[in-house]
Protein backbone atom coordinates (compact mmCIF):
# COMPACT_ATOMS: atom_id res chain seq x y z
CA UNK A 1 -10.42 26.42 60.83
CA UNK A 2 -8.36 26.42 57.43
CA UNK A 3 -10.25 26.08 54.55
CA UNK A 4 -9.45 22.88 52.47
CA UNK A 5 -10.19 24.38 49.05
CA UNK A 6 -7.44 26.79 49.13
CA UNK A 7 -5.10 24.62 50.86
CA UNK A 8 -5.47 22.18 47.75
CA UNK A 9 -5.39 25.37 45.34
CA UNK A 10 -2.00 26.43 47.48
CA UNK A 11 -0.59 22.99 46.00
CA UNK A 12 1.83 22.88 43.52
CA UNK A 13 0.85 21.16 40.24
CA UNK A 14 3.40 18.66 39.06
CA UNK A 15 4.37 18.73 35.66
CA UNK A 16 3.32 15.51 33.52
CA UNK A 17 6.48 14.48 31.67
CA UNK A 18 5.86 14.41 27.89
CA UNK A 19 8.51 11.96 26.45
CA UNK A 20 9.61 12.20 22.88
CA UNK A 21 8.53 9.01 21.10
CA UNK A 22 10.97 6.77 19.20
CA UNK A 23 9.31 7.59 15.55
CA UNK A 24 10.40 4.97 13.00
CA UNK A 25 9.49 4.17 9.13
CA UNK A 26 8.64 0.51 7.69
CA UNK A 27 8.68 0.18 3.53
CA UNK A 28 6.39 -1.99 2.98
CA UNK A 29 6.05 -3.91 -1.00
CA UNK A 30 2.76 -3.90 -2.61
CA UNK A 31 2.96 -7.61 -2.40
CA UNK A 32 3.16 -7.64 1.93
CA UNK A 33 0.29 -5.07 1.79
CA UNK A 34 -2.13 -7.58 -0.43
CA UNK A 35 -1.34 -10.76 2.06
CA UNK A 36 -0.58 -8.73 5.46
CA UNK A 37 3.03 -8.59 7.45
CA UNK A 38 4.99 -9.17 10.27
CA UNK A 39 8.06 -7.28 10.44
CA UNK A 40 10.45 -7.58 12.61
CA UNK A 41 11.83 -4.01 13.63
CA UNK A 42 15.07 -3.65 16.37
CA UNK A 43 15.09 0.13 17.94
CA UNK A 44 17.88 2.00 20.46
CA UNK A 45 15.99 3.05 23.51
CA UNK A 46 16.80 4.60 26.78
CA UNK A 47 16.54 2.95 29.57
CA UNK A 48 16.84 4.48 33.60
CA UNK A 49 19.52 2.43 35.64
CA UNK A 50 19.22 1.23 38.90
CA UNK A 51 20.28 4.70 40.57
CA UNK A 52 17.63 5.84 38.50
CA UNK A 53 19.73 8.93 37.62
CA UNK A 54 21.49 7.23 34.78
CA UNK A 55 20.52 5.86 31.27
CA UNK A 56 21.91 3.19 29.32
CA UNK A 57 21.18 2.04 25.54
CA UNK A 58 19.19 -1.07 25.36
CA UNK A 59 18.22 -2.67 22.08
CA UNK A 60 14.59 -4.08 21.63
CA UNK A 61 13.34 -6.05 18.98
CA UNK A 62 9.44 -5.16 17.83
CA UNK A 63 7.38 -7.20 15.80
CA UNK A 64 4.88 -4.88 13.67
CA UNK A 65 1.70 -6.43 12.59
CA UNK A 66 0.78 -4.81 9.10
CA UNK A 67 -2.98 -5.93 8.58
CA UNK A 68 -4.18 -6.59 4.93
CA UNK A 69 -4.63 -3.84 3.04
CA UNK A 70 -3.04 -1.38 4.76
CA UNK A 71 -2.70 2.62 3.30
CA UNK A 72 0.12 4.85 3.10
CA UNK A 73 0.62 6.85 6.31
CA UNK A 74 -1.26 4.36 8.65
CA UNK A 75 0.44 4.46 12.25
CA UNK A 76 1.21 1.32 14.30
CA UNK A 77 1.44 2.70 18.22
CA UNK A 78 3.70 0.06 21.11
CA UNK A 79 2.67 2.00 24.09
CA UNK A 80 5.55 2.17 26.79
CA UNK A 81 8.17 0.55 24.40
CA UNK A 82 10.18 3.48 24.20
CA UNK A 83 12.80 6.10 26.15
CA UNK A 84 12.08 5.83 30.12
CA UNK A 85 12.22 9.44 32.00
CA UNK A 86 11.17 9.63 35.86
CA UNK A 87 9.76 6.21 35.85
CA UNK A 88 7.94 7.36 32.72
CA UNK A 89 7.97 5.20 29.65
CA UNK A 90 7.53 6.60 26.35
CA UNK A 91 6.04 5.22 22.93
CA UNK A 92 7.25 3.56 20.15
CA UNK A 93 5.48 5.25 16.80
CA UNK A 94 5.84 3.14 12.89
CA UNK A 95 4.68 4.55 9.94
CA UNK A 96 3.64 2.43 6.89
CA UNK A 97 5.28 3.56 3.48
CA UNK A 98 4.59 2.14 0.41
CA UNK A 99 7.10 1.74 -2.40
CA UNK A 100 6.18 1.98 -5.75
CA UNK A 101 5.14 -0.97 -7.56
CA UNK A 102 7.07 -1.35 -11.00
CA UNK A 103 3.39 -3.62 -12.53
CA UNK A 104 0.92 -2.62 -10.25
CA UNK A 105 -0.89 0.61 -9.39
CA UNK A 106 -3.32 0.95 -6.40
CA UNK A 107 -6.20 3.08 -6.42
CA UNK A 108 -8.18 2.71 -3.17
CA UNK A 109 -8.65 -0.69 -2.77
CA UNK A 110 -8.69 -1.46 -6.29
CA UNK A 111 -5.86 -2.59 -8.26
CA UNK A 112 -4.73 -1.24 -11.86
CA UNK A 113 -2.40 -3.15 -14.49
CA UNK A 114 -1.62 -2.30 -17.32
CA UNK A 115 -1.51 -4.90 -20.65
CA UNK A 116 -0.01 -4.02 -23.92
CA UNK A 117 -1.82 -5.80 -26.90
CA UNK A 118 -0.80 -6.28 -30.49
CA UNK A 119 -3.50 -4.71 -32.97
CA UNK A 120 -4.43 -8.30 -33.99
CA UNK A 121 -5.10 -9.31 -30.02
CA UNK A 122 -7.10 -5.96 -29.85
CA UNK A 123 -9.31 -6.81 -33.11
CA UNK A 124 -9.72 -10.72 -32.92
CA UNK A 125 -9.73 -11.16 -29.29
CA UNK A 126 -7.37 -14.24 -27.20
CA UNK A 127 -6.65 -14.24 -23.88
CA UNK A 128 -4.02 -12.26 -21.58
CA UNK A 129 -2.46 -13.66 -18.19
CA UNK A 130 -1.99 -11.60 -15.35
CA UNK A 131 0.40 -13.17 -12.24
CA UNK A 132 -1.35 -11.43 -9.14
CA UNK A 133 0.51 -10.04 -6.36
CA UNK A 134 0.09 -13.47 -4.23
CA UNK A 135 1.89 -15.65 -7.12
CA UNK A 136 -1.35 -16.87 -8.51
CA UNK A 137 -1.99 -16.50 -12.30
CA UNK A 138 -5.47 -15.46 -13.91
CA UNK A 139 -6.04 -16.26 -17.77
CA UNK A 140 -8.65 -13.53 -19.03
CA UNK A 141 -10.51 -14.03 -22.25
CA UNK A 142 -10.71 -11.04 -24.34
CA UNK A 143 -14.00 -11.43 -26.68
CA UNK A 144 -14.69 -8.43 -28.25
CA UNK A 145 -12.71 -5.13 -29.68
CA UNK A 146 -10.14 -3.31 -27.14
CA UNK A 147 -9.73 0.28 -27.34
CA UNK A 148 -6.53 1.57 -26.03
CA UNK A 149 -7.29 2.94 -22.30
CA UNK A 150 -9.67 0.60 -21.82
CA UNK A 151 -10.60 -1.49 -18.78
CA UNK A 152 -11.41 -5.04 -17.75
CA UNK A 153 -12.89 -5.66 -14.68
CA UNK A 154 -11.71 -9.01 -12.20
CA UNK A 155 -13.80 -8.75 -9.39
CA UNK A 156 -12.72 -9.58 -5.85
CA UNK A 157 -9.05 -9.38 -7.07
CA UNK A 158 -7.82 -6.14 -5.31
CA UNK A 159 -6.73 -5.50 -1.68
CA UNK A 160 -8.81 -6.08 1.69
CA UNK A 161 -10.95 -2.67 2.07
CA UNK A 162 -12.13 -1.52 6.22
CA UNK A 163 -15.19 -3.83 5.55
CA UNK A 164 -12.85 -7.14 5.25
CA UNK A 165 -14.06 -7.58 1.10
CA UNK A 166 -11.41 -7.23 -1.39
CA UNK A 167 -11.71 -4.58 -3.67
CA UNK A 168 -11.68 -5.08 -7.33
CA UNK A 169 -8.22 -5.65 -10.28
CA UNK A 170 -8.78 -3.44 -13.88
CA UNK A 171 -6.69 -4.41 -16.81
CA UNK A 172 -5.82 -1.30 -18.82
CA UNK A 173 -5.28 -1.92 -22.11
CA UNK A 174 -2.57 -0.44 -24.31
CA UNK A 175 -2.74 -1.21 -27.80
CA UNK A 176 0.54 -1.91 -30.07
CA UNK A 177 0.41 -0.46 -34.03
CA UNK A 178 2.97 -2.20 -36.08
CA UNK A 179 5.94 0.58 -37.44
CA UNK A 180 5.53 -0.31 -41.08
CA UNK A 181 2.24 -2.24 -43.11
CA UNK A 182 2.84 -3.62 -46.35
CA UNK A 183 0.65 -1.99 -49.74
CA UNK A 184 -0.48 -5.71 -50.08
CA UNK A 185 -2.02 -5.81 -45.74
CA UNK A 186 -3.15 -1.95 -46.14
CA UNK A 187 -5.39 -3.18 -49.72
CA UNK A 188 -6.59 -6.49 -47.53
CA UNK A 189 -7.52 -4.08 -44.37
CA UNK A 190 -9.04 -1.56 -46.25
CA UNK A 191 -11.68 -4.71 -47.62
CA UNK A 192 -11.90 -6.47 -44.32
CA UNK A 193 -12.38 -2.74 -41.78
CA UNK A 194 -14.97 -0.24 -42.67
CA UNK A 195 -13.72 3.06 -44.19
CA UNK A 196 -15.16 6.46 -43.00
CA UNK A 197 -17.35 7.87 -46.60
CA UNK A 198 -16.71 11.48 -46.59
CA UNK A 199 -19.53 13.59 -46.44
């Protein structure tokens, strides 16, 4: 009687075909990260013909769902949308870049923008308007000293976080000195501002 076990050791082990995925990068804006994307991606794959010996080029048009919020590096997978080997498919693989905003700076799910002042804004107060990456504008009252660096907070104004609430928007203040002061402003600012008493 032959023993089964080493009949089925005797076997040769076929070799799984690893296929190279099709790797690709999407730029997304700061703006399609806030509101969430659909891009529409074309790729080159390879594709057996019918004497399945064979490959031709076949173009396939993708369309990449970039969910709110999204971070630098994050992978969207098509499973068996790539190169086919042996009646093996491969993957399609995109990674999400994002270019730099020239207004806006993100720092987790927070947003950052920065707001220059004039001296006179920073010591009396007003209001400053910020256009937010979805085209809305926000008027923010300013009521008491700025300090250059300083933040405001707008709550629920930054981008969708993994628990599906929005993160938060800082206003960073910069504050703008005039180049020259006449004697006549310096004599008026020196009775209006406290001066440091030496010691």
């Amino acid at each position: 009687m032959v023993d089964e076990r080493v009949m089925a050791e005797s076997l040769p082990v076929r070799a799984v075909l690893q296929i190279e995925p099709i790797k690709c990068v999407i730029y997304a804006a700061l703006e399609e990260i806030y509101s969430g994307f659909l891009r529409s991606v074309t790729i080159t794959r390879q594709i057996m013909n019918h004497d399945q010996k064979t490959s031709s080029d076949q173009e396939v048009t993708l369309k990449v769902p970039i969910a709110k919020g999204a971070i630098a590096g994050t992978k969207v997978l098509f499973e068996s949308a790539g190169h086919q080997r042996q009646g093996q498919t491969g993957h399609v693989e995109f990674e999400i870049r994002i270019a730099p905003h020239p207004i806006y700076r993100r720092e987790g799910d927070n947003l950052v923008v920065k707001k220059e002042l004039y001296i006179t804004e920073a010591l009396t107060g007003g209001s400053v308007r910020i256009s937010t990456l979805d085209g809305r504008t926000l008027s923010i009252a300013i009521s008491k000293v700025i300090l250059p660096g300083s933040r405001t907070l707008v709550s629920g104004e930054g981008l969708i976080g993994p628990t599906g609430n929005r993160g938060d928007l800082f206003i960073e203040y910069q504050v703008k000195y005039p180049d020259q002061i006449s004697l006549a402003n310096k004599q008026a600012l020196r009775h209006l501002l406290p001066v440091p008493v030496d010691g």
